[in-house]
PDB file of N, CA and C in Angstrom:
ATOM      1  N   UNK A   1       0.817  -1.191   0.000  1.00  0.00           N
ATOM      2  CA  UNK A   1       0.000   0.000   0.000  1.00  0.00           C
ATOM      3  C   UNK A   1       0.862   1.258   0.000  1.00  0.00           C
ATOM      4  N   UNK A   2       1.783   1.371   0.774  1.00  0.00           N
ATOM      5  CA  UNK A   2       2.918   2.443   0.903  1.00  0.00           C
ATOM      6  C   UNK A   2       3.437   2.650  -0.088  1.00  0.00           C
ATOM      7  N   UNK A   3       4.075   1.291  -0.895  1.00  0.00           N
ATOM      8  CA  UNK A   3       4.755   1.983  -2.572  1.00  0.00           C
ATOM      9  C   UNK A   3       3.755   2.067  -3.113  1.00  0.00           C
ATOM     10  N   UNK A   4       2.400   1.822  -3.649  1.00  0.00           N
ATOM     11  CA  UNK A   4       1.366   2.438  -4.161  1.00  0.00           C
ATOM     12  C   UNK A   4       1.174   3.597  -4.210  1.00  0.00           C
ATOM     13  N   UNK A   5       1.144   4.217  -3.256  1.00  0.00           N
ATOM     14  CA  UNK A   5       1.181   5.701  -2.785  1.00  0.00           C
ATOM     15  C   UNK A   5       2.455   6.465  -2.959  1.00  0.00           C
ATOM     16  N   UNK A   6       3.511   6.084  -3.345  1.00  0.00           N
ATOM     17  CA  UNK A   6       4.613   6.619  -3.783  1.00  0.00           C
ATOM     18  C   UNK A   6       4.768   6.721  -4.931  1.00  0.00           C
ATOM     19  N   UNK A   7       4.342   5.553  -5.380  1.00  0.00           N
ATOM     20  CA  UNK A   7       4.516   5.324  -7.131  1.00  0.00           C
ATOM     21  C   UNK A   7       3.227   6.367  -7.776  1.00  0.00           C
ATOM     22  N   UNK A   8       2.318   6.637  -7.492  1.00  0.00           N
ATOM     23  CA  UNK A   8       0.827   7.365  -7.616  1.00  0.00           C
ATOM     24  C   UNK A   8       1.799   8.857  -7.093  1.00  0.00           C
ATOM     25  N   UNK A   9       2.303   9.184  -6.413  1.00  0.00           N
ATOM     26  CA  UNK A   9       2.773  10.277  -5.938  1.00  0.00           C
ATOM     27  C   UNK A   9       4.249  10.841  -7.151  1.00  0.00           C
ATOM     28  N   UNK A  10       5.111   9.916  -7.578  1.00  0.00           N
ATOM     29  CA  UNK A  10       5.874   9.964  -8.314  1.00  0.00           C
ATOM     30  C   UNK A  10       5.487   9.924  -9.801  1.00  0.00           C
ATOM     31  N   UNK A  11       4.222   8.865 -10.185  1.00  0.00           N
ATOM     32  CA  UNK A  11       3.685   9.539 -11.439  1.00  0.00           C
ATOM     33  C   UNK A  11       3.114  10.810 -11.434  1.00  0.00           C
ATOM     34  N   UNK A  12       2.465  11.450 -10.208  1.00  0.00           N
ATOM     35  CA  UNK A  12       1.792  12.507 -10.754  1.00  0.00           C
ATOM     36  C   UNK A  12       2.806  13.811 -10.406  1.00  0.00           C
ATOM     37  N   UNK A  13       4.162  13.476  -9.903  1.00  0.00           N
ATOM     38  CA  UNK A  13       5.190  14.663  -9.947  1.00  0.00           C
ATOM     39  C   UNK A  13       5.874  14.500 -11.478  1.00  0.00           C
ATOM     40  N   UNK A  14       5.927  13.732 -12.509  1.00  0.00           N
ATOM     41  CA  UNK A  14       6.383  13.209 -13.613  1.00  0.00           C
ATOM     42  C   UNK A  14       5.402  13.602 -14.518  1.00  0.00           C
ATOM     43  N   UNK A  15       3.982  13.264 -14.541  1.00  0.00           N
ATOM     44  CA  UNK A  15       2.971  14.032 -15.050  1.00  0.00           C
ATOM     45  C   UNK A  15       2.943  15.384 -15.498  1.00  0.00           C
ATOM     46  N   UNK A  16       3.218  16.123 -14.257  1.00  0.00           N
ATOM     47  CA  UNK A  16       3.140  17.565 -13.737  1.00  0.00           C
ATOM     48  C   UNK A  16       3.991  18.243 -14.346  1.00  0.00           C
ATOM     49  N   UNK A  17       5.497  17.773 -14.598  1.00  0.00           N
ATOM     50  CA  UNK A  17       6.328  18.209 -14.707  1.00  0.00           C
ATOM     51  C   UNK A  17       6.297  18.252 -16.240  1.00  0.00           C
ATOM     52  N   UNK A  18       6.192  16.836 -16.628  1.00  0.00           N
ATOM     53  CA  UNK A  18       6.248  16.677 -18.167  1.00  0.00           C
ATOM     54  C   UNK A  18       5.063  18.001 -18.714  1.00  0.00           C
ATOM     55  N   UNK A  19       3.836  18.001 -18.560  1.00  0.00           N
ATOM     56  CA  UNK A  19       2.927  18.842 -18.973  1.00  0.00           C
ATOM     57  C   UNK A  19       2.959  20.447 -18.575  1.00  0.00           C
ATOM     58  N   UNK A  20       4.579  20.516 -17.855  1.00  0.00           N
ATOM     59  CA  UNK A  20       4.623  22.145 -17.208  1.00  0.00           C
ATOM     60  C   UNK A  20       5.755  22.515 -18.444  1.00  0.00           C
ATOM     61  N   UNK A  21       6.519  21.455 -18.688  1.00  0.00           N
ATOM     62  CA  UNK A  21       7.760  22.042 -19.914  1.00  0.00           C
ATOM     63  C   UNK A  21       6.929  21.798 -20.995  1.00  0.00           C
ATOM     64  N   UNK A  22       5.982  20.945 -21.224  1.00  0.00           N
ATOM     65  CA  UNK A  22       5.214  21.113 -23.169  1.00  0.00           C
ATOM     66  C   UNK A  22       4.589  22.280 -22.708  1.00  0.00           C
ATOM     67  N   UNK A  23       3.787  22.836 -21.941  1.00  0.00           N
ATOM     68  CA  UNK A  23       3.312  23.982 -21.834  1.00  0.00           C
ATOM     69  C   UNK A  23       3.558  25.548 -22.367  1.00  0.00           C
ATOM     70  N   UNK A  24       4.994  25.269 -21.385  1.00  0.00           N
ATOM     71  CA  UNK A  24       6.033  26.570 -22.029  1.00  0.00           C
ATOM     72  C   UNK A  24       6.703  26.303 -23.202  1.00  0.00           C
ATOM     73  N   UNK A  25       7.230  25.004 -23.816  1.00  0.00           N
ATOM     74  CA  UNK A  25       7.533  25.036 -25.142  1.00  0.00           C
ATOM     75  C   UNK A  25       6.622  25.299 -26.088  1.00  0.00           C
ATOM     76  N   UNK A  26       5.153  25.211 -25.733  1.00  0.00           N
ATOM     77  CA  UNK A  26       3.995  25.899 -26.674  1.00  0.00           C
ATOM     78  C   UNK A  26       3.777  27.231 -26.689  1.00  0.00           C
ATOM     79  N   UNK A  27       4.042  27.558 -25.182  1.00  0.00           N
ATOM     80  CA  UNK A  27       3.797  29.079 -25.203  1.00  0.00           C
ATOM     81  C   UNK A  27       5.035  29.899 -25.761  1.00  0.00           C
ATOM     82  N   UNK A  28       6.120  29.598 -26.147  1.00  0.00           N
ATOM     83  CA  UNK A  28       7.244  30.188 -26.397  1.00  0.00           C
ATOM     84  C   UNK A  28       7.040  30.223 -27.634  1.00  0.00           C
ATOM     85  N   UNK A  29       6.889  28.992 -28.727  1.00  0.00           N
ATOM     86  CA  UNK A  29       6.758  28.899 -29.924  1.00  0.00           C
ATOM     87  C   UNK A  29       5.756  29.882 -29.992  1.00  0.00           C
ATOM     88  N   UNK A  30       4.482  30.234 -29.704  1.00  0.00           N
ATOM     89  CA  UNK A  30       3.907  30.742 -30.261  1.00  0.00           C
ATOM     90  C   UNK A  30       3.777  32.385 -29.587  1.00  0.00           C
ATOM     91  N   UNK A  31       3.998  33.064 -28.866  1.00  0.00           N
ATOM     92  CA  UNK A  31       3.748  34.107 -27.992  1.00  0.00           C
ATOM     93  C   UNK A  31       5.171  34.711 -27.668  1.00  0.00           C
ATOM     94  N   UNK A  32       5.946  33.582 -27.290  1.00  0.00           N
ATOM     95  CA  UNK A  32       7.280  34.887 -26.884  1.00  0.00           C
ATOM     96  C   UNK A  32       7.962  35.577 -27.991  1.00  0.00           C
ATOM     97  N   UNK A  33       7.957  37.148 -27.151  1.00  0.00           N
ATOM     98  CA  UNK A  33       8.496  37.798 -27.936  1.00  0.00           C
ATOM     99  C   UNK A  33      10.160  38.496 -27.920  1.00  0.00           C
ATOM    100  N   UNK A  34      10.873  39.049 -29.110  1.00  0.00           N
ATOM    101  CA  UNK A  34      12.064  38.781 -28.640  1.00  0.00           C
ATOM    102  C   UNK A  34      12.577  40.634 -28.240  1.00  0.00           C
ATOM    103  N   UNK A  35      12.524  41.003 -27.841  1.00  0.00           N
ATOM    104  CA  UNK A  35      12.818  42.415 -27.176  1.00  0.00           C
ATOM    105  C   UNK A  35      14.173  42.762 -27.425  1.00  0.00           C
ATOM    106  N   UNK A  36      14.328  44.564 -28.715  1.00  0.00           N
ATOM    107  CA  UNK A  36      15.902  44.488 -29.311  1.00  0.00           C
ATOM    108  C   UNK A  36      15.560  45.905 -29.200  1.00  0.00           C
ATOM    109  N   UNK A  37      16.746  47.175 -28.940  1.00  0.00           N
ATOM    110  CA  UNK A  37      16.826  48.294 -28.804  1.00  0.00           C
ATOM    111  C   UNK A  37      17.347  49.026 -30.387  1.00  0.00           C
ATOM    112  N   UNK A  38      16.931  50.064 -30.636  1.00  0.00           N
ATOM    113  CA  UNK A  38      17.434  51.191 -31.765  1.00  0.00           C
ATOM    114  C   UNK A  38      17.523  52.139 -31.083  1.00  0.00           C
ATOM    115  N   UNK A  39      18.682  52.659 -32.413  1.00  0.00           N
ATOM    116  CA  UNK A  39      18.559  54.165 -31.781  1.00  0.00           C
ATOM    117  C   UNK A  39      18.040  55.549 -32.368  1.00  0.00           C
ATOM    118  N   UNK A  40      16.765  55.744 -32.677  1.00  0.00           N
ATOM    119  CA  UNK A  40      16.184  56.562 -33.186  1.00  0.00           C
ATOM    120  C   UNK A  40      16.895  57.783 -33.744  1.00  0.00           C
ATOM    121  N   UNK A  41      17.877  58.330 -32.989  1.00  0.00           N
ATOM    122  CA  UNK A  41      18.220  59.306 -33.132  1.00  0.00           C
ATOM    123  C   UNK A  41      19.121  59.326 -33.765  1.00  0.00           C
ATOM    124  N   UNK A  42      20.197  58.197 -34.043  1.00  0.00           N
ATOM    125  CA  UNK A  42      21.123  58.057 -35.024  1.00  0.00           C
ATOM    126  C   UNK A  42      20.593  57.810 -36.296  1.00  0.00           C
ATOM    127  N   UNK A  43      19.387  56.809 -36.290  1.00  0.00           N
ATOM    128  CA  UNK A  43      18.808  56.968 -37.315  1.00  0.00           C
ATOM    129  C   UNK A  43      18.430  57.540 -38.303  1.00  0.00           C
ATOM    130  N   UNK A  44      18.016  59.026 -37.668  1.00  0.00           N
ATOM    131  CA  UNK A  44      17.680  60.122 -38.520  1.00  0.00           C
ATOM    132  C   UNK A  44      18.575  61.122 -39.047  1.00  0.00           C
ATOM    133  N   UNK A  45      19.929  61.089 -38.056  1.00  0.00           N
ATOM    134  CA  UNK A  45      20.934  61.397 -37.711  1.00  0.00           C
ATOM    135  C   UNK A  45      21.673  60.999 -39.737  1.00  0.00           C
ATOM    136  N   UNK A  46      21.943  59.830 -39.442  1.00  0.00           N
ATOM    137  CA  UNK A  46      22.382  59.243 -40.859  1.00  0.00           C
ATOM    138  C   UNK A  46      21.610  59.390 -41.581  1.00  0.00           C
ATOM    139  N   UNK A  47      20.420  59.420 -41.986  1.00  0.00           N
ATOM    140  CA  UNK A  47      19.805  59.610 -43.246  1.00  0.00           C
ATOM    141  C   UNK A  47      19.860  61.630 -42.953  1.00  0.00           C
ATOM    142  N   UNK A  48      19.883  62.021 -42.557  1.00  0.00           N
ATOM    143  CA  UNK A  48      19.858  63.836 -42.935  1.00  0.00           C
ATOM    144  C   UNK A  48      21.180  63.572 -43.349  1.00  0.00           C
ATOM    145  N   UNK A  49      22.596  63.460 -42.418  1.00  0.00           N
ATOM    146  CA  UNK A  49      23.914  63.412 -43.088  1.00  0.00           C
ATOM    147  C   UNK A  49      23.689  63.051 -44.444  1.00  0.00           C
ATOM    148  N   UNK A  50      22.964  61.906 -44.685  1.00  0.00           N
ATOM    149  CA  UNK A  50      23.496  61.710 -46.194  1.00  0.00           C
ATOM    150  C   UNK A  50      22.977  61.955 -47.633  1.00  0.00           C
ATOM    151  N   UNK A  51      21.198  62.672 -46.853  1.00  0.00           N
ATOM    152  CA  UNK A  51      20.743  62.874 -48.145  1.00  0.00           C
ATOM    153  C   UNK A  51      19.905  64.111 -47.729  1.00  0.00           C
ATOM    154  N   UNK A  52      20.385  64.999 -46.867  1.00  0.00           N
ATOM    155  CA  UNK A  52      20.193  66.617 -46.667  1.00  0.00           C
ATOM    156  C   UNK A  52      20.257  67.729 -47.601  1.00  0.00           C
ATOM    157  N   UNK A  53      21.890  67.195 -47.602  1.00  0.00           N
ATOM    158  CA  UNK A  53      22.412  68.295 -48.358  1.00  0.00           C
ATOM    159  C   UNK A  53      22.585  68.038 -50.218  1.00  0.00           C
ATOM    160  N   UNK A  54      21.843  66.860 -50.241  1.00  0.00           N
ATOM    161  CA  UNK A  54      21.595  66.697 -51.718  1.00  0.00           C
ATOM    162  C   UNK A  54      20.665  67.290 -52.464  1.00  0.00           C
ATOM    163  N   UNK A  55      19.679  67.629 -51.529  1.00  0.00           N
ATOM    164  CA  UNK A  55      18.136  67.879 -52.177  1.00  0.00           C
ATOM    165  C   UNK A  55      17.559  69.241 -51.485  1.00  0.00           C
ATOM    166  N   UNK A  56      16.864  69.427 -52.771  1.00  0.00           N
ATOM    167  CA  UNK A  56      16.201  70.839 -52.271  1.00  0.00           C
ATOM    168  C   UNK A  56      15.239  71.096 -51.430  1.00  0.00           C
ATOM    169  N   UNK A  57      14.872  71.973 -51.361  1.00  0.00           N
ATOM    170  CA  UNK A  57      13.724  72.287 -49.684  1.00  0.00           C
ATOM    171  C   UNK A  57      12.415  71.068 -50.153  1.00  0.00           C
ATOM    172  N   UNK A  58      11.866  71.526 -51.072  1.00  0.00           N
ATOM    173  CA  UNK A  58      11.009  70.741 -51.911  1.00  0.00           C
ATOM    174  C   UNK A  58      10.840  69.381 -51.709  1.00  0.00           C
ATOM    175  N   UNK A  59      12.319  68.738 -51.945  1.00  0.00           N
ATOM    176  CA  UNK A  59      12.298  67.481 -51.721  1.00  0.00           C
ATOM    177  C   UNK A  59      12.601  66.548 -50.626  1.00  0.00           C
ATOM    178  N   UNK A  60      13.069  68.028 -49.630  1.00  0.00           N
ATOM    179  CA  UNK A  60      13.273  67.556 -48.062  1.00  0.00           C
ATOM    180  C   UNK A  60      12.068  66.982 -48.047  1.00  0.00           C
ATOM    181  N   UNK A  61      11.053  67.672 -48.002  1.00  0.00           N
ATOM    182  CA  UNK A  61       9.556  67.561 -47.669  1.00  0.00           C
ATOM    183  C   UNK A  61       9.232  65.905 -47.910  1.00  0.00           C
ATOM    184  N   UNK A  62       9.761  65.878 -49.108  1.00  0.00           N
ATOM    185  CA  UNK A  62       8.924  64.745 -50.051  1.00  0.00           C
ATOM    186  C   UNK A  62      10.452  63.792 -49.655  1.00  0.00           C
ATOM    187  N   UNK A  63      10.946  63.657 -48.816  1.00  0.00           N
ATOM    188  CA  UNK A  63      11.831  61.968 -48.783  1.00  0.00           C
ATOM    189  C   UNK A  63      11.466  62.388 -47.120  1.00  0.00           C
ATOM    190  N   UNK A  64      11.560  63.555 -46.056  1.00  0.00           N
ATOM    191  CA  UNK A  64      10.946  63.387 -45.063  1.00  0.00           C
ATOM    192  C   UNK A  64       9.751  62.414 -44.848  1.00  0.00           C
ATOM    193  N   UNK A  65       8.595  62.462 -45.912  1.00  0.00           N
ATOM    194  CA  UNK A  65       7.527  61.851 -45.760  1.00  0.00           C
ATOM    195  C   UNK A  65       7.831  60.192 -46.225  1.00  0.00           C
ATOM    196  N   UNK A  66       8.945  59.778 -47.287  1.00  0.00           N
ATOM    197  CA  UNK A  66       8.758  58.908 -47.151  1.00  0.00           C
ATOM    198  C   UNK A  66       9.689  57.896 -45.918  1.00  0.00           C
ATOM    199  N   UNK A  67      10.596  58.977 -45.575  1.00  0.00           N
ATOM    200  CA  UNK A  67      11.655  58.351 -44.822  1.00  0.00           C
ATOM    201  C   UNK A  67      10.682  58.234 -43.702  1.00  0.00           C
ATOM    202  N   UNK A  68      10.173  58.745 -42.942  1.00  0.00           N
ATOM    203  CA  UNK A  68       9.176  58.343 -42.653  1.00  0.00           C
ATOM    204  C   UNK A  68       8.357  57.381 -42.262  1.00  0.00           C
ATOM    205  N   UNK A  69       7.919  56.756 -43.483  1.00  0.00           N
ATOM    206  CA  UNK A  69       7.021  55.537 -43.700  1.00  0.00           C
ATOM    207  C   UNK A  69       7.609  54.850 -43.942  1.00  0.00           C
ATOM    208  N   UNK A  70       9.172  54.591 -44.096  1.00  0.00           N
ATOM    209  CA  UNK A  70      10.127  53.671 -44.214  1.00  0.00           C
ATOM    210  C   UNK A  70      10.482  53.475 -42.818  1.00  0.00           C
ATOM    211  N   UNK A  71      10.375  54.146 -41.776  1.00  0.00           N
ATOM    212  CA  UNK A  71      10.788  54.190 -40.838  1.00  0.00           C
ATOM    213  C   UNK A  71       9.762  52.971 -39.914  1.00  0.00           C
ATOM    214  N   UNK A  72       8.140  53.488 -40.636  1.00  0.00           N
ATOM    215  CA  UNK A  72       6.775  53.170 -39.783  1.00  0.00           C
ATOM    216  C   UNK A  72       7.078  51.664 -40.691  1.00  0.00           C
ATOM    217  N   UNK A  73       7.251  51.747 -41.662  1.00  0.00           N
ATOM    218  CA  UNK A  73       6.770  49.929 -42.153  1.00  0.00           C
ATOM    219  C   UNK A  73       8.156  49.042 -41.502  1.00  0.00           C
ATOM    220  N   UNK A  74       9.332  49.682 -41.340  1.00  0.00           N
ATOM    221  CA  UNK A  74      10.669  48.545 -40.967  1.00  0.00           C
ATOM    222  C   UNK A  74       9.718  47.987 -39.659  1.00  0.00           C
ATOM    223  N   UNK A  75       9.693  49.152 -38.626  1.00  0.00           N
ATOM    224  CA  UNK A  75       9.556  48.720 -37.502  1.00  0.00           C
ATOM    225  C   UNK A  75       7.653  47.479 -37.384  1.00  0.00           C
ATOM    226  N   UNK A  76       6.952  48.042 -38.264  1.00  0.00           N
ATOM    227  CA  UNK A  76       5.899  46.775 -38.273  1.00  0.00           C
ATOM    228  C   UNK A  76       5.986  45.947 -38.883  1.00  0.00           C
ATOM    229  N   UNK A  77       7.332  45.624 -40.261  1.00  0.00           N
ATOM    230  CA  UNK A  77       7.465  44.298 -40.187  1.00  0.00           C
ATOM    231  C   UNK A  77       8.119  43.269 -39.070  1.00  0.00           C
ATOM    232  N   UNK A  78       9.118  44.279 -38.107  1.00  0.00           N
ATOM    233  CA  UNK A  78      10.084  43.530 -36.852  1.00  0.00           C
ATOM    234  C   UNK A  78       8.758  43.248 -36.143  1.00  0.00           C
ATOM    235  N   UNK A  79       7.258  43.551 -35.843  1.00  0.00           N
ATOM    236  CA  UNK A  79       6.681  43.446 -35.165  1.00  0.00           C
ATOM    237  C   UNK A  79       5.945  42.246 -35.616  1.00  0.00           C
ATOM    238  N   UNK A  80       5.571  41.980 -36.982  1.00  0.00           N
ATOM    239  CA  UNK A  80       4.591  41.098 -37.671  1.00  0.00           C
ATOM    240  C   UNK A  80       6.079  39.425 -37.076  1.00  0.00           C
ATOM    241  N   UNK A  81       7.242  40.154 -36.855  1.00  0.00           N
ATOM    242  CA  UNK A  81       8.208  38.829 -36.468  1.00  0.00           C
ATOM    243  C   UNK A  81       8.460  38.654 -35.611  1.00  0.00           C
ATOM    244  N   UNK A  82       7.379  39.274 -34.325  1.00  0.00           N
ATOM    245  CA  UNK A  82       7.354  39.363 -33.084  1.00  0.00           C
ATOM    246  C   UNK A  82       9.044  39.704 -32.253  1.00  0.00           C
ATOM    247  N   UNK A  83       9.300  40.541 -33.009  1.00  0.00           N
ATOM    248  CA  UNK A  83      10.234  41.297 -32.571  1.00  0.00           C
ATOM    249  C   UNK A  83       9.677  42.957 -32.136  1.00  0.00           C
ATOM    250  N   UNK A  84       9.607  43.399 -30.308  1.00  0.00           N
ATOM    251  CA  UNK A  84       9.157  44.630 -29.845  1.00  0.00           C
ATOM    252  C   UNK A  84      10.324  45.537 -29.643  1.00  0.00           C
ATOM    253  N   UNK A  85      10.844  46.167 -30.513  1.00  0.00           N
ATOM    254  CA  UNK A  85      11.679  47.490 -30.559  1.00  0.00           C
ATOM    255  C   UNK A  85      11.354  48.042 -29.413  1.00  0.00           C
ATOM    256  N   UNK A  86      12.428  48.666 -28.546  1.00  0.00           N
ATOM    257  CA  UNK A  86      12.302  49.423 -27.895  1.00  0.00           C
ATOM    258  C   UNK A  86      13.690  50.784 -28.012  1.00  0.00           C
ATOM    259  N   UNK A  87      13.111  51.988 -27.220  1.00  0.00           N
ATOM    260  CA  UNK A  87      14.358  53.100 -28.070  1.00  0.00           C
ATOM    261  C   UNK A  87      15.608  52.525 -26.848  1.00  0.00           C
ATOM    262  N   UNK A  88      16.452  52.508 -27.260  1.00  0.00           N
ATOM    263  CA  UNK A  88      17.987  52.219 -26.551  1.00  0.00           C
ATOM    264  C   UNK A  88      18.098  53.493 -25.309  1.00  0.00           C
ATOM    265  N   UNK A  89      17.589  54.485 -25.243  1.00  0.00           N
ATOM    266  CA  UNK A  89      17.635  55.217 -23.926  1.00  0.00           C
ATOM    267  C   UNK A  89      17.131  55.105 -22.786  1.00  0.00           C
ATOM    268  N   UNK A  90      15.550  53.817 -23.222  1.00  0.00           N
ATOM    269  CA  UNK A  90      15.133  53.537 -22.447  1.00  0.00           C
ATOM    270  C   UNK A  90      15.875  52.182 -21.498  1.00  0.00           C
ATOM    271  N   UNK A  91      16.919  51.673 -22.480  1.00  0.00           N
ATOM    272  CA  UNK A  91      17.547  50.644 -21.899  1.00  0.00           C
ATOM    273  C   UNK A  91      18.502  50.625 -21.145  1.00  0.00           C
ATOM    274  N   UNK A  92      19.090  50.200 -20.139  1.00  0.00           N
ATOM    275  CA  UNK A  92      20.500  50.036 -19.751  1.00  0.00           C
ATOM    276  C   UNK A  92      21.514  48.976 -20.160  1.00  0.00           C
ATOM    277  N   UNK A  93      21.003  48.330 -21.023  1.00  0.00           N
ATOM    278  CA  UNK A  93      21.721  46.889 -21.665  1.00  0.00           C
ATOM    279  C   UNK A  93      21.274  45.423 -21.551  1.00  0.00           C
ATOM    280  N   UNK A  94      21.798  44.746 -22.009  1.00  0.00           N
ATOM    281  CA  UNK A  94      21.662  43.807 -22.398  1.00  0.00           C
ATOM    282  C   UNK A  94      20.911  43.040 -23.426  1.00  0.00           C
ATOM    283  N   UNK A  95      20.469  44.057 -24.219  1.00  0.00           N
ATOM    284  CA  UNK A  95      19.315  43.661 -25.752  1.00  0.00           C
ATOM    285  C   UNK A  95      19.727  43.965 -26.878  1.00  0.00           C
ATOM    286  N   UNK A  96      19.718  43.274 -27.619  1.00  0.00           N
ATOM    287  CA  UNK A  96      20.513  43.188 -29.003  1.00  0.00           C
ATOM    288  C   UNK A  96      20.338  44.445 -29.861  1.00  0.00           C
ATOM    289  N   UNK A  97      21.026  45.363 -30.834  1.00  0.00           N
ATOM    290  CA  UNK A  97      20.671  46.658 -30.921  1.00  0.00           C
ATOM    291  C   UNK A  97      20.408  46.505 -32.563  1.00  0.00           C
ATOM    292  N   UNK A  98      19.426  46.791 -32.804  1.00  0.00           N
ATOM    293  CA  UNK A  98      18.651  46.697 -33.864  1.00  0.00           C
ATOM    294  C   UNK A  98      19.128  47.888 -35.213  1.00  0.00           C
ATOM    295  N   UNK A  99      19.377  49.027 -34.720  1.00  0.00           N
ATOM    296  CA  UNK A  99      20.114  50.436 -35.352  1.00  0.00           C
ATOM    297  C   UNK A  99      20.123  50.044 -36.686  1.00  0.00           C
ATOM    298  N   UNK A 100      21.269  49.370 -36.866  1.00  0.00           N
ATOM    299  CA  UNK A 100      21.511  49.297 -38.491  1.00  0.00           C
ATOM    300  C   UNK A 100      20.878  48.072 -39.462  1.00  0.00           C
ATOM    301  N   UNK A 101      20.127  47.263 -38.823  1.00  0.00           N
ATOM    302  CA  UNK A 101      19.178  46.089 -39.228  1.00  0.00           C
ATOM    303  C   UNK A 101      18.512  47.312 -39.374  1.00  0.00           C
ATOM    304  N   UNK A 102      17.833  48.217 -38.972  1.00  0.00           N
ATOM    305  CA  UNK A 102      16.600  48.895 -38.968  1.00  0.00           C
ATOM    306  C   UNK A 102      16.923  50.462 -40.351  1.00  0.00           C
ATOM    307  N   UNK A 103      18.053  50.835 -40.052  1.00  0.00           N
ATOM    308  CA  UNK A 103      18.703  51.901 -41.333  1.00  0.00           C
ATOM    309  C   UNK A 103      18.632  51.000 -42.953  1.00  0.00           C
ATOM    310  N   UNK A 104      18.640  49.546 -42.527  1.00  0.00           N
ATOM    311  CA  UNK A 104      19.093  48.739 -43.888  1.00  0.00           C
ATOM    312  C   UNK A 104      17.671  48.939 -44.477  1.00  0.00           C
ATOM    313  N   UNK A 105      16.797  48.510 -43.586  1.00  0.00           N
ATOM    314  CA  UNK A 105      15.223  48.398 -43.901  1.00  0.00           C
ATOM    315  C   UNK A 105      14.812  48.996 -44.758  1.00  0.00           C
ATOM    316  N   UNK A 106      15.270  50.677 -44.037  1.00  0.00           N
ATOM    317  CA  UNK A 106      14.222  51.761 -44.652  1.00  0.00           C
ATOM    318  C   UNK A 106      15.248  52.245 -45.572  1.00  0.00           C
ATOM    319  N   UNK A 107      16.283  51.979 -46.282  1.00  0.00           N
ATOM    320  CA  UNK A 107      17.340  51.874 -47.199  1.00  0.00           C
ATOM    321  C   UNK A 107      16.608  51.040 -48.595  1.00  0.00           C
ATOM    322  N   UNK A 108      16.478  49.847 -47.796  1.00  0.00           N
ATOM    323  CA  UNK A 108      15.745  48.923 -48.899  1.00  0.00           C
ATOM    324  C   UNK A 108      14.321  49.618 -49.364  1.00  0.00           C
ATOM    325  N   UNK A 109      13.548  50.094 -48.517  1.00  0.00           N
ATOM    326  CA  UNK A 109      12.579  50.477 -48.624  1.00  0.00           C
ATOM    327  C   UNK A 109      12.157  51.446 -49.713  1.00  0.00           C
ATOM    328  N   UNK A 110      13.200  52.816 -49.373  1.00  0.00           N
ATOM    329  CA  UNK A 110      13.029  53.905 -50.163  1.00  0.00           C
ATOM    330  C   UNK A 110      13.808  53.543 -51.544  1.00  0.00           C
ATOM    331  N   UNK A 111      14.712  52.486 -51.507  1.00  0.00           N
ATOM    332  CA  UNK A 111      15.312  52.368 -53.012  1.00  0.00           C
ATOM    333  C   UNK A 111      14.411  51.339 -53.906  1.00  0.00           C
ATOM    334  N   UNK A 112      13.325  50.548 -53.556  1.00  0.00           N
ATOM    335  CA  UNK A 112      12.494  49.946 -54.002  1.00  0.00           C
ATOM    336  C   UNK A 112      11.770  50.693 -54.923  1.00  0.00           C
ATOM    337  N   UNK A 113      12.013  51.932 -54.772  1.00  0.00           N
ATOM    338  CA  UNK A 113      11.169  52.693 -55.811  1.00  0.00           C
ATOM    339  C   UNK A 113       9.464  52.715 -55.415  1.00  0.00           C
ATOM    340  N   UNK A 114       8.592  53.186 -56.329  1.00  0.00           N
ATOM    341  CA  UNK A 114       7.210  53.324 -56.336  1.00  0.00           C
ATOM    342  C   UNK A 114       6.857  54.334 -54.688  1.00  0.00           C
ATOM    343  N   UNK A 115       8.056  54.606 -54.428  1.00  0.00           N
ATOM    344  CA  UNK A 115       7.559  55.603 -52.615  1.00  0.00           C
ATOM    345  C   UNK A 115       7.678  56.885 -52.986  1.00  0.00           C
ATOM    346  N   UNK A 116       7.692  57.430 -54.119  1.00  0.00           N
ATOM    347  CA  UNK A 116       7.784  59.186 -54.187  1.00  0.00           C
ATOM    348  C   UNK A 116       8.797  59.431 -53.707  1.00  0.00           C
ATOM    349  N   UNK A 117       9.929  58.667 -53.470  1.00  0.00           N
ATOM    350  CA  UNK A 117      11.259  58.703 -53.167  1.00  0.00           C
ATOM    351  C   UNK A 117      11.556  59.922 -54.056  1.00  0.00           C
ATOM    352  N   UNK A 118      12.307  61.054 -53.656  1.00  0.00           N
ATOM    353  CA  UNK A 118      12.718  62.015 -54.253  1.00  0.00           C
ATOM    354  C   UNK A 118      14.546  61.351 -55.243  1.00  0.00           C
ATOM    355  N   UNK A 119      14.504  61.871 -56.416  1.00  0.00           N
ATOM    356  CA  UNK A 119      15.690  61.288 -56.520  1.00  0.00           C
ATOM    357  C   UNK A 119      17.479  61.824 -56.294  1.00  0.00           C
ATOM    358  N   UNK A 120      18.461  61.258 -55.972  1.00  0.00           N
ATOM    359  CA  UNK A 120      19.195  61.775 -54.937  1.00  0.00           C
ATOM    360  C   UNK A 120      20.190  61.536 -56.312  1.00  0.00           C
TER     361      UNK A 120
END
């Protein structure tokens, strides 16, 4: 009767356990998200350096707007890949820094053409 009650006690700590790690390997696959810092300000920083002083007032306007929306679509595709940007000032470290993954984006973006990309 005693190992009965042990063995009943040891399957259901084996049970428990097994169905607590598939749990979180389900919830990870599908829900966790992976948290990476930019730095906004360099961001904008490098694109004025490099395409400021190329273009006229006119067309500030018109690559402002799309730089822009290059800026708004990088960061909601990192999101559609459950990747949550956060700005790097808010961080003190340890999260992978997104900066130039995120400059490449809106690089790719505006040279794709069809964005009213002003031409440089």
């Amino acid at each position: 009767m005693k190992n009965s009650n042990i063995r009943m006690i040891f399957i259901g700590l084996v049970t428990g356990f097994v169905a607590s790690i598939s749990f979180q390997l389900i919830s990870r696959s599908f829900f966790e998200k992976k948290f990476v810092i930019a730095k906004p300000r360099a961001i904008i920083a490098n694109h004025l350096s490099l395409y400021a002083t190329k273009l006229s007032e006119k067309d500030k306007e018109s690559y402002a707007a799309v730089f822009s929306k290059g800026l708004e679509d990088s960061i909601n595709d990192l999101k559609k890949e459950g990747v949550v940007v956060i700005v790097s000032d808010a961080v003190l470290g340890g999260l992978p820094d997104y900066t130039e993954k995120i400059e490449k984006m809106i690089d790719k973006k505006i040279s794709k053409g069809g964005t009213n990309a002003p031409s440089i």
